[in-house]
C-alpha atoms as a PDB file:
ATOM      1  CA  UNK A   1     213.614 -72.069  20.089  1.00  0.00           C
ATOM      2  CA  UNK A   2     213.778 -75.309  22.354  1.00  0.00           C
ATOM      3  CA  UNK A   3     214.920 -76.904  19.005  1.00  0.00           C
ATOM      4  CA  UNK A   4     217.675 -74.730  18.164  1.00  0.00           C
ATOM      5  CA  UNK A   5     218.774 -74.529  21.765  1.00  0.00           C
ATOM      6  CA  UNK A   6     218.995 -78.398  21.739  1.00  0.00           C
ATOM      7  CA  UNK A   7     220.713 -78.988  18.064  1.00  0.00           C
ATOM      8  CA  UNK A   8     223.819 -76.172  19.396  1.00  0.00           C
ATOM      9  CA  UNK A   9     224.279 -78.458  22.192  1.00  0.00           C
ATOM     10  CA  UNK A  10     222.796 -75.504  24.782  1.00  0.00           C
ATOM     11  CA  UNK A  11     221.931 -76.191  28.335  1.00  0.00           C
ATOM     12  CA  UNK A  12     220.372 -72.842  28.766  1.00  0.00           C
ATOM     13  CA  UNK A  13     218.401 -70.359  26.567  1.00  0.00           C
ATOM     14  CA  UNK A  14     217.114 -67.372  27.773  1.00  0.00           C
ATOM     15  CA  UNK A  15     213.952 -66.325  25.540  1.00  0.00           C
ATOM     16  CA  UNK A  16     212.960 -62.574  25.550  1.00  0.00           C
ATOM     17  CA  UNK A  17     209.846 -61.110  24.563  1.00  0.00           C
ATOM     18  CA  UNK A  18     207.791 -58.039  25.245  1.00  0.00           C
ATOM     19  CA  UNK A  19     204.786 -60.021  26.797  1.00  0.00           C
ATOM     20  CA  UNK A  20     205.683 -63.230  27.385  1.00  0.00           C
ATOM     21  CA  UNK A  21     206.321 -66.716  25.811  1.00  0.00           C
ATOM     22  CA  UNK A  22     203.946 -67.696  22.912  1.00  0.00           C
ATOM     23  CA  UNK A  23     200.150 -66.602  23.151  1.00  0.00           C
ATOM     24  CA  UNK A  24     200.312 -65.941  27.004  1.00  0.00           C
ATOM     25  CA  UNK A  25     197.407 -64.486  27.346  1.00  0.00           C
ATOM     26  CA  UNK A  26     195.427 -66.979  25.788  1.00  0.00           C
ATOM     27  CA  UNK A  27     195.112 -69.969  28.415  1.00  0.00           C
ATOM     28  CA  UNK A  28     195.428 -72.671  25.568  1.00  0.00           C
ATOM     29  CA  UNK A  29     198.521 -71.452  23.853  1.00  0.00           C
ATOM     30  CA  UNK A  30     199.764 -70.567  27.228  1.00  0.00           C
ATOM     31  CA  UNK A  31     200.130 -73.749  28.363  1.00  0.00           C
ATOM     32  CA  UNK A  32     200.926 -75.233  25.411  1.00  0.00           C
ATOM     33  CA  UNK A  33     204.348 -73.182  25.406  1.00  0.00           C
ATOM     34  CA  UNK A  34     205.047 -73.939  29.267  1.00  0.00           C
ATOM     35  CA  UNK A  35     204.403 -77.724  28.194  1.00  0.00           C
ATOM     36  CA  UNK A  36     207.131 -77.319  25.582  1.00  0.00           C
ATOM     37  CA  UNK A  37     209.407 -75.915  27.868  1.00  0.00           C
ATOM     38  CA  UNK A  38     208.978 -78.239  30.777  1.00  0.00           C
ATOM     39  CA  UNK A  39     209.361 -81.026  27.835  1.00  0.00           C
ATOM     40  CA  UNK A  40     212.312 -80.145  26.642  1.00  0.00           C
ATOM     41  CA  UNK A  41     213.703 -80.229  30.077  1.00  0.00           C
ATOM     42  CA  UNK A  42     212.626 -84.048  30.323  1.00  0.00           C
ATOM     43  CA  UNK A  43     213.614 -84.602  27.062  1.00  0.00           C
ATOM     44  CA  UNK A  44     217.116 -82.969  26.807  1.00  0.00           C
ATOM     45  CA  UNK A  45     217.879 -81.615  29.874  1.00  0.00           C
ATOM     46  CA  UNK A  46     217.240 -78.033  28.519  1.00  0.00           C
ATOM     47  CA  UNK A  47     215.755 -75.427  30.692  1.00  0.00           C
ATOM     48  CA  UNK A  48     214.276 -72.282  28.356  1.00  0.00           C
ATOM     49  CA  UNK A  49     214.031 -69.297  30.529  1.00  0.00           C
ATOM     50  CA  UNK A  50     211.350 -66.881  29.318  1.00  0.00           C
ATOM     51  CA  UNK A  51     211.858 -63.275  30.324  1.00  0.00           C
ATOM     52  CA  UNK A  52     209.466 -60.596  29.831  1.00  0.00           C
ATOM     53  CA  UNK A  53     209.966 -56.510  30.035  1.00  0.00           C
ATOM     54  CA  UNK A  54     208.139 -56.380  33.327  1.00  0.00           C
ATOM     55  CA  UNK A  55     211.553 -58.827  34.210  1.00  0.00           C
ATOM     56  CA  UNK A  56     213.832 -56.229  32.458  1.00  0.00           C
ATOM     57  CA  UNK A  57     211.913 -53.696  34.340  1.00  0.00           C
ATOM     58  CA  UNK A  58     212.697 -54.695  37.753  1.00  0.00           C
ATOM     59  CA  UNK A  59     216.395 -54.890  36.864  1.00  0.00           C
ATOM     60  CA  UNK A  60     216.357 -51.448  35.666  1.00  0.00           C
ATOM     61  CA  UNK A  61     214.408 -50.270  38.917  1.00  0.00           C
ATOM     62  CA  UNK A  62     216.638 -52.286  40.855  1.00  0.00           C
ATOM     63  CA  UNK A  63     214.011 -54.204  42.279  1.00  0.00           C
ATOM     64  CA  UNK A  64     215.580 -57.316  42.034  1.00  0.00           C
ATOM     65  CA  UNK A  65     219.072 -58.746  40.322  1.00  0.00           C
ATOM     66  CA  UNK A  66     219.227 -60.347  36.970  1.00  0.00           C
ATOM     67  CA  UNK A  67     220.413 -62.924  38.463  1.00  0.00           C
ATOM     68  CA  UNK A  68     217.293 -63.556  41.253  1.00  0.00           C
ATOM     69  CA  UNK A  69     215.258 -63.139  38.107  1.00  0.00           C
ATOM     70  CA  UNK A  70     216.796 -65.848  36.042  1.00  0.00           C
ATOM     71  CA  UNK A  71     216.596 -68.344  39.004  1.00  0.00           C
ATOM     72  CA  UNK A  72     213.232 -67.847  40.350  1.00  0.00           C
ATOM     73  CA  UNK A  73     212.265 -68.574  36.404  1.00  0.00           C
ATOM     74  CA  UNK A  74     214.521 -71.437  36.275  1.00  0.00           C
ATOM     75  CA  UNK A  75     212.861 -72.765  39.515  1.00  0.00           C
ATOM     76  CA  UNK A  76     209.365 -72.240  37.667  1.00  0.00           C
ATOM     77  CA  UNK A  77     210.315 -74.659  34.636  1.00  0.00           C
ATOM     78  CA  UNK A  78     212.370 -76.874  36.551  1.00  0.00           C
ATOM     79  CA  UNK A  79     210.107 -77.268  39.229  1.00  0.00           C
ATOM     80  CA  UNK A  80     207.006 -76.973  37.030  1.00  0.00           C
ATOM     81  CA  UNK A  81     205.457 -74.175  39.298  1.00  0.00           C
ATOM     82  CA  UNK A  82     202.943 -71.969  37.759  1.00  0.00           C
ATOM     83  CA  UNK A  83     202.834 -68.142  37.330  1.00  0.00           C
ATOM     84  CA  UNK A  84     202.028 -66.324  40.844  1.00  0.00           C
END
């Protein structure tokens, strides 16, 4: 995804998934996809911002904005701060 994102000439891409980025459950594969995001924002100055439906959920609930959402996952990435 980081790929495609890059070769459009993206800044941002905004990955969805039901559970979370690639095999994040399992601790290897976890951070092996956070390490591909945080490299393609030292690389190319992309940031990939992976959403979830627990995300999508608090929207719904109103909870919290889209918007909150999308920058306290930006700040995770760009920051390199791990899941709380």
């Amino acid at each position: 995804f980081a790929s495609k994102v890059v070769s459009h000439s993206c800044r941002t891409g905004i990955l969805i998934s039901r559970t979370g980025y690639s095999g994040q459950k399992e601790a290897v594969a976890a951070r092996d996809a956070r390490l591909a995001m945080i490299k393609a924002h030292q690389r190319h100055q992309v940031i990939i911002i992976p959403l979830n439906f627990s995300h999508l959920r608090e929207v719904v609930q109103q909870r919290k904005t889209l918007a909150d959402i999308l920058v306290q996952q930006y700040e995770k990435i760009r920051f390199d701060m791990k899941d709380s």
